[in-house]
Protein backbone atom coordinates (compact mmCIF):
# COMPACT_ATOMS: atom_id res chain seq x y z
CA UNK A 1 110.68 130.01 88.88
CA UNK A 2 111.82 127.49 91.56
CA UNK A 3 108.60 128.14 93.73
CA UNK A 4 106.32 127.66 90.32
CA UNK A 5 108.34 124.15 89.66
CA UNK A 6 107.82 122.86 93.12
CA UNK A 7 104.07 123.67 93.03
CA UNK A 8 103.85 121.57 89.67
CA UNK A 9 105.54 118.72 91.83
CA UNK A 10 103.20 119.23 95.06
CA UNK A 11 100.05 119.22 92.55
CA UNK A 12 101.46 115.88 90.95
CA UNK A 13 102.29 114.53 94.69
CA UNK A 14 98.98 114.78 95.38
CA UNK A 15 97.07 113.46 92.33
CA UNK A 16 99.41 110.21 92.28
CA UNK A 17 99.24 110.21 95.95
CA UNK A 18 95.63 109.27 95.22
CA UNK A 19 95.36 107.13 92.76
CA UNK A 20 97.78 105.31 94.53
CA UNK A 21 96.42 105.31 98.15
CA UNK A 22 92.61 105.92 97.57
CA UNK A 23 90.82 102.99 97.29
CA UNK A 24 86.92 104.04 96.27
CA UNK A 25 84.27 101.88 95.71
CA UNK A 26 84.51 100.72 91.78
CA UNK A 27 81.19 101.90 89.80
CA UNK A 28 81.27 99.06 87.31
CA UNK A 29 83.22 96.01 86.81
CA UNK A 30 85.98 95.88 85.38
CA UNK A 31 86.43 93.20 82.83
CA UNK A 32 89.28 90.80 83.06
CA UNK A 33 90.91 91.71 79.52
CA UNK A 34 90.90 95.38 80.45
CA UNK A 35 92.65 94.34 84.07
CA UNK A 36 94.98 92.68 81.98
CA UNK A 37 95.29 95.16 79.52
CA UNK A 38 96.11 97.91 82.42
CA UNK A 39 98.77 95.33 84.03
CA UNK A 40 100.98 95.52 80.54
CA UNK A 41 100.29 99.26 80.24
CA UNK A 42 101.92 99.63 83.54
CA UNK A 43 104.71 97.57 83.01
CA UNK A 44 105.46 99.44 79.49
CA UNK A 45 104.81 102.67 81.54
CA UNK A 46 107.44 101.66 84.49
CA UNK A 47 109.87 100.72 81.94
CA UNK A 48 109.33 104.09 79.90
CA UNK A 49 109.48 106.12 83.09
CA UNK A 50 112.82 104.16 84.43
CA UNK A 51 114.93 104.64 80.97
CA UNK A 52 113.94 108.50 80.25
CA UNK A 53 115.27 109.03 83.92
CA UNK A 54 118.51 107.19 83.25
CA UNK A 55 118.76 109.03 79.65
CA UNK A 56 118.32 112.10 81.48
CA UNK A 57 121.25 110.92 83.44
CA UNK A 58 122.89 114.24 85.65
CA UNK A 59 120.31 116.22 84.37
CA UNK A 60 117.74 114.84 85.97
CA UNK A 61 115.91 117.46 88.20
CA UNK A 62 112.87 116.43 90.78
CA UNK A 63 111.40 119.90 89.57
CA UNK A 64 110.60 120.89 85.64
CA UNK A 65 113.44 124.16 86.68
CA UNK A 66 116.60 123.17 84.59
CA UNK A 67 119.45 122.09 86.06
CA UNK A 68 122.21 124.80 85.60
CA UNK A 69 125.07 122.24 85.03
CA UNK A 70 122.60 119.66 82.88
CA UNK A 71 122.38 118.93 79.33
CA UNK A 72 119.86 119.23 76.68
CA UNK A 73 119.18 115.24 76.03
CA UNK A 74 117.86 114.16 72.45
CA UNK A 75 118.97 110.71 72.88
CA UNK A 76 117.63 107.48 73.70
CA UNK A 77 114.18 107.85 74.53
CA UNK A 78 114.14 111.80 73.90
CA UNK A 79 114.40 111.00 70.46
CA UNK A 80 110.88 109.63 70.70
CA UNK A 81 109.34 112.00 73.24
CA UNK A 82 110.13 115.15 74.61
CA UNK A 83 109.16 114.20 78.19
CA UNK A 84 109.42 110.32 78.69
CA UNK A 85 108.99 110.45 82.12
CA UNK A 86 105.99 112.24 82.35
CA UNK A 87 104.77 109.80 79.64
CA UNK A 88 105.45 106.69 81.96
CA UNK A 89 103.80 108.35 84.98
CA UNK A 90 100.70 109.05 82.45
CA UNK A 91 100.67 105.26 81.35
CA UNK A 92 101.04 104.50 85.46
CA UNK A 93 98.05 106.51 86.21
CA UNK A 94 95.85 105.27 83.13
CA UNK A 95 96.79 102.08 84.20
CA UNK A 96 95.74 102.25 87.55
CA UNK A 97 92.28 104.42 86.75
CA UNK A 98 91.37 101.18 84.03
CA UNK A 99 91.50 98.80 86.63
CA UNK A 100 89.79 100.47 89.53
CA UNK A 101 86.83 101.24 87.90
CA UNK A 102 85.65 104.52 89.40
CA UNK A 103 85.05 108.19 87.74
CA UNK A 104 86.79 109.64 90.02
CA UNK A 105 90.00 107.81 89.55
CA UNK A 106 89.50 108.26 85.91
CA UNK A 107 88.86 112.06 86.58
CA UNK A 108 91.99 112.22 88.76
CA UNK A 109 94.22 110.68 86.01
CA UNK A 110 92.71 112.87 83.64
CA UNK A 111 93.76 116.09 86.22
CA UNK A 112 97.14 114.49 85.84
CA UNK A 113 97.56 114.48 81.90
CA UNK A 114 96.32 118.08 82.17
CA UNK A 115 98.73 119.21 84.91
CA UNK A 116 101.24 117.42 83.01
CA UNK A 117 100.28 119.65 80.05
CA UNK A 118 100.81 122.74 81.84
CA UNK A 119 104.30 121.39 83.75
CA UNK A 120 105.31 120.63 80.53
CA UNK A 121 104.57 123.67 78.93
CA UNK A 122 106.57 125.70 81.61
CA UNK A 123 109.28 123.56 81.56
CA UNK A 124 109.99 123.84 78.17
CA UNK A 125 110.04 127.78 78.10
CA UNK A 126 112.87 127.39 80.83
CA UNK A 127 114.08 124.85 78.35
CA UNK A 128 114.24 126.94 75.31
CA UNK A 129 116.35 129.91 77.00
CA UNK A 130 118.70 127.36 78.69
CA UNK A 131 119.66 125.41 75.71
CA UNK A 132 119.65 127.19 72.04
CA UNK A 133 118.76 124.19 69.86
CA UNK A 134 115.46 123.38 72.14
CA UNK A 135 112.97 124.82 69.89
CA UNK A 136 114.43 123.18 67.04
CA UNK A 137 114.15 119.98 68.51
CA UNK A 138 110.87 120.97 69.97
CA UNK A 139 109.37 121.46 66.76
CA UNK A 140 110.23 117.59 65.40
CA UNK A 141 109.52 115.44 68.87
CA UNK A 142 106.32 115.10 70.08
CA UNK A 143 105.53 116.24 73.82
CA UNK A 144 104.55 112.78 75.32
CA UNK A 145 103.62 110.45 72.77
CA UNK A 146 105.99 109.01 69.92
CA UNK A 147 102.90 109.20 67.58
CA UNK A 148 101.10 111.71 65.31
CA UNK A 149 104.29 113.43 63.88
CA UNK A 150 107.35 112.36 61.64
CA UNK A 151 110.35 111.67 63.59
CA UNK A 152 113.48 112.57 62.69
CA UNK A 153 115.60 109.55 64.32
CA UNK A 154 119.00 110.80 64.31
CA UNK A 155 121.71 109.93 67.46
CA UNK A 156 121.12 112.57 70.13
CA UNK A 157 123.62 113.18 73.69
């Protein structure tokens, strides 16, 4: 399982590596509302990203693979999203694949939502044996987005 969870991570390390780094030639221009538009998105996504990680607190892993001595965490952003941090890196890469204007970026941030998927995915099977109430919790919080199902906003660890 280890060797699965760091190939998720090298497969993310390189899509973000480039939509970060690579810098292709835009195929359209890109408006200055949607430039704007992207600049918020990233802020909101930074800030997501940031407070999942501190809700996740000691169980915060660099790898979807549990960590033995963590925690399931249902509070503070969990209660919105089962994966807040992937969500923040999504609204990062959308972000960045608005402004720059090229099918290729948007292609790459689109590889990244689907890897995300699939990370996901894995990482909550590990999830569900590790900690018994998972699936229950699973089946009320959305994977990424805080939309498209009733929430059940009770106080979580």
């Amino acid at each position: 399982m280890a060797i699965q969870g760091w190939l998720f991570v090298a497969v993310q390390g390189v899509l973000l590596a480039l939509l970060v780094l690579w810098a292709p030639t835009p195929n359209w221009s890109v408006p200055n509302w949607l430039k704007s538009a992207s600049f918020a998105l990233e802020a909101v996504g930074l800030l997501w990203l940031l407070v999942g990680a501190v809700n996740l607190g000691g169980s915060l892993t660099a790898t979807p693979v549990p960590r033995h001595e963590g925690t399931l965490k249902t509070g503070g952003l969990y209660r919105l999203s089962r994966h807040p941090i992937y969500t923040g890196v999504l609204a990062l890469a959308a972000a960045s694949a608005l402004r720059r204007g090229n099918w290729i970026v948007i292609l790459v941030a689109l590889a990244l939502y689907v890897l995300f998927e699939f990370k996901a995915r894995f990482e909550e099977r590990l999830l569900a044996k590790a900690y018994p109430g998972y699936a229950e919790y699973a089946a009320r919080v959305p994977r990424f987005l805080p939309v498209g199902r009733r929430l059940v906003l009770r106080r979580g660890n």
